[in-house]
Protein backbone atom coordinates (compact mmCIF):
# COMPACT_ATOMS: atom_id res chain seq x y z
CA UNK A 1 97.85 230.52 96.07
CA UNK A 2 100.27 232.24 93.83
CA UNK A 3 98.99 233.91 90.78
CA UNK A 4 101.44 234.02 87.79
CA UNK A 5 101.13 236.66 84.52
CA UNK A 6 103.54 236.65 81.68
CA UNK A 7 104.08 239.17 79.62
CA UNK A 8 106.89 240.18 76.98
CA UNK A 9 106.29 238.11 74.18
CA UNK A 10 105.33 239.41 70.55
CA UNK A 11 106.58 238.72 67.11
CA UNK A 12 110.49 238.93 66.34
CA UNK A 13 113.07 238.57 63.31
CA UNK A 14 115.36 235.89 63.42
CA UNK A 15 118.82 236.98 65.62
CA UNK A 16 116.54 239.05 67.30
CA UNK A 17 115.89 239.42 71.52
CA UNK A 18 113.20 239.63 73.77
CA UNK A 19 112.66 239.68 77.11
CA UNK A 20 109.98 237.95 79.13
CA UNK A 21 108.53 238.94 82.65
CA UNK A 22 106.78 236.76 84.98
CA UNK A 23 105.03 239.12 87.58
CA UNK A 24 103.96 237.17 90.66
CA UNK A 25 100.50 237.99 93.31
CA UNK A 26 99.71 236.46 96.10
CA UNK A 27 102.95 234.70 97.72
CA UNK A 28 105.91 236.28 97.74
CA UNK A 29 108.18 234.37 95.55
CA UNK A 30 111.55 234.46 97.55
CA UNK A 31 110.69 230.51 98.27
CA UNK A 32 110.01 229.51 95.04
CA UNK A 33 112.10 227.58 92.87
CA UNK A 34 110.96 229.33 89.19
CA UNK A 35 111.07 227.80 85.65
CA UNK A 36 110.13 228.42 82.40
CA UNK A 37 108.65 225.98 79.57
CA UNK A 38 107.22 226.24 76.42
CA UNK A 39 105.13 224.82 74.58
CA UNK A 40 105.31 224.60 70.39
CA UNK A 41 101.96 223.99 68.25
CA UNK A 42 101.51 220.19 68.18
CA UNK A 43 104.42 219.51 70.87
CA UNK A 44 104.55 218.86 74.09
CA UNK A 45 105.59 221.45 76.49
CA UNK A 46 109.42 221.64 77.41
CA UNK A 47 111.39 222.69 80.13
CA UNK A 48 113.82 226.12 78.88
CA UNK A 49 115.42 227.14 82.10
CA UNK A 50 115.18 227.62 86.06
CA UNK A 51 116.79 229.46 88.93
CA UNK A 52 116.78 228.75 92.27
CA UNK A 53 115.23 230.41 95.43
CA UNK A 54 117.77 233.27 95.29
CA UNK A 55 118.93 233.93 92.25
CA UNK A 56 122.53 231.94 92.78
CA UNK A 57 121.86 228.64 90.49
CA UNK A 58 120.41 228.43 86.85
CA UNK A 59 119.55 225.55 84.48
CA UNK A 60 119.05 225.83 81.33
CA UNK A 61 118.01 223.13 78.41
CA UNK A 62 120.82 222.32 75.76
CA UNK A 63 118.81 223.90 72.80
CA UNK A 64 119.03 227.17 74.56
CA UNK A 65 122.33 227.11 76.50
CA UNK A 66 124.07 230.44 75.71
CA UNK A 67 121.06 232.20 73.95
CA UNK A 68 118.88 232.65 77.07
CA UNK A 69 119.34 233.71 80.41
CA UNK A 70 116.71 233.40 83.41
CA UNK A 71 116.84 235.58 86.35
CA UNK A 72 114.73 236.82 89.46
CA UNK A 73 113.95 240.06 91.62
CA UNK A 74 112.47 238.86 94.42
CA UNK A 75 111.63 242.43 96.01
CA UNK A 76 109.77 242.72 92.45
CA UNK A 77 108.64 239.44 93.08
CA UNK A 78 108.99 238.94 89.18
CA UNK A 79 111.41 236.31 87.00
CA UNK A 80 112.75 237.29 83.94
CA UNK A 81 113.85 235.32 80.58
CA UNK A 82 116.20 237.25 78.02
CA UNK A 83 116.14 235.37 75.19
CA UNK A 84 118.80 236.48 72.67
CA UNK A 85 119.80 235.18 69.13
CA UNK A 86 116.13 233.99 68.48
CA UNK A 87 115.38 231.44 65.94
CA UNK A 88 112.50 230.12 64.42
CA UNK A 89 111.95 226.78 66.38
CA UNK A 90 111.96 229.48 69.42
CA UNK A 91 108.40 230.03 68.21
CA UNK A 92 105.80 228.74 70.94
CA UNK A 93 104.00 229.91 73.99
CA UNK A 94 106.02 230.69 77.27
CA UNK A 95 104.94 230.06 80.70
CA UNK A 96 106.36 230.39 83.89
CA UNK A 97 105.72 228.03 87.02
CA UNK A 98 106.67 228.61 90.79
CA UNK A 99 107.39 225.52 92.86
CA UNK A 100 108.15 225.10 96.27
CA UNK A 101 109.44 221.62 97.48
CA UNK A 102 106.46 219.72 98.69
CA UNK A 103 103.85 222.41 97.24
CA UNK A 104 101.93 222.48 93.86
CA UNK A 105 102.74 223.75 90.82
CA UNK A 106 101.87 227.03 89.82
CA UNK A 107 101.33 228.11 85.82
CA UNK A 108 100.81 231.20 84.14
CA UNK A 109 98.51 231.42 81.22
CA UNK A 110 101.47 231.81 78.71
CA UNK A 111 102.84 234.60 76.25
CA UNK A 112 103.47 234.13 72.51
CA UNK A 113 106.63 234.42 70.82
CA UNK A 114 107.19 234.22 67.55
CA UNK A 115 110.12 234.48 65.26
CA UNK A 116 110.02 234.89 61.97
CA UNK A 117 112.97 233.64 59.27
């Protein structure tokens, strides 16, 4: 079992930053691929970006290609999202999710950001 808690959200101006943290328990995370998604009032949740077991690879989803950056620290066993240049349809909960090839999915229970115009 790997437990997952967000944290880092909160209520920003438009242009603004903020920087998520997903602290993991449990498993160490070094084997984990790591994402994070988000999930608008009324939407469905979407995929924002990824990184891969080490740190070397990212994805990230067209609507926030050059605005947000993921990254890991695996002897913090925690995964990061800077989000930069923030814009109102950036408003929505954020979770994270660990997956291992094979395994289950793992979710946090989410963190709120919200940017204001």
């Amino acid at each position: 079992q790997v437990q997952l808690v967000e944290s880092g959200g909160g209520l920003v101006q438009t242009g603004g930053s903020l920087r998520l943290s997903c602290a993991a328990s449990g498993r160490t995370l070094s084997g984990y691929i790591m994402s994070w998604f988000r999930q608008a009032p009324g939407k469905e949740r979407e995929f924002v970006a990824a990184v891969n077991w080490n740190g070397g690879t990212t994805y990230n989803s067209e609507s926030v290609k050059g605005r947000f950056t993921i990254s890991r620290d695996n002897a913090k066993n925690t995964v990061y999202l800077q989000m930069n240049s923030l814009k109102p349809e950036d408003t929505a909960v954020y979770y994270c999710k660990a997956r291992r090839p094979g395994g289950p999915d793992y979710w946090g229970q989410g963190t709120q950001v919200t940017v204001s115009s």
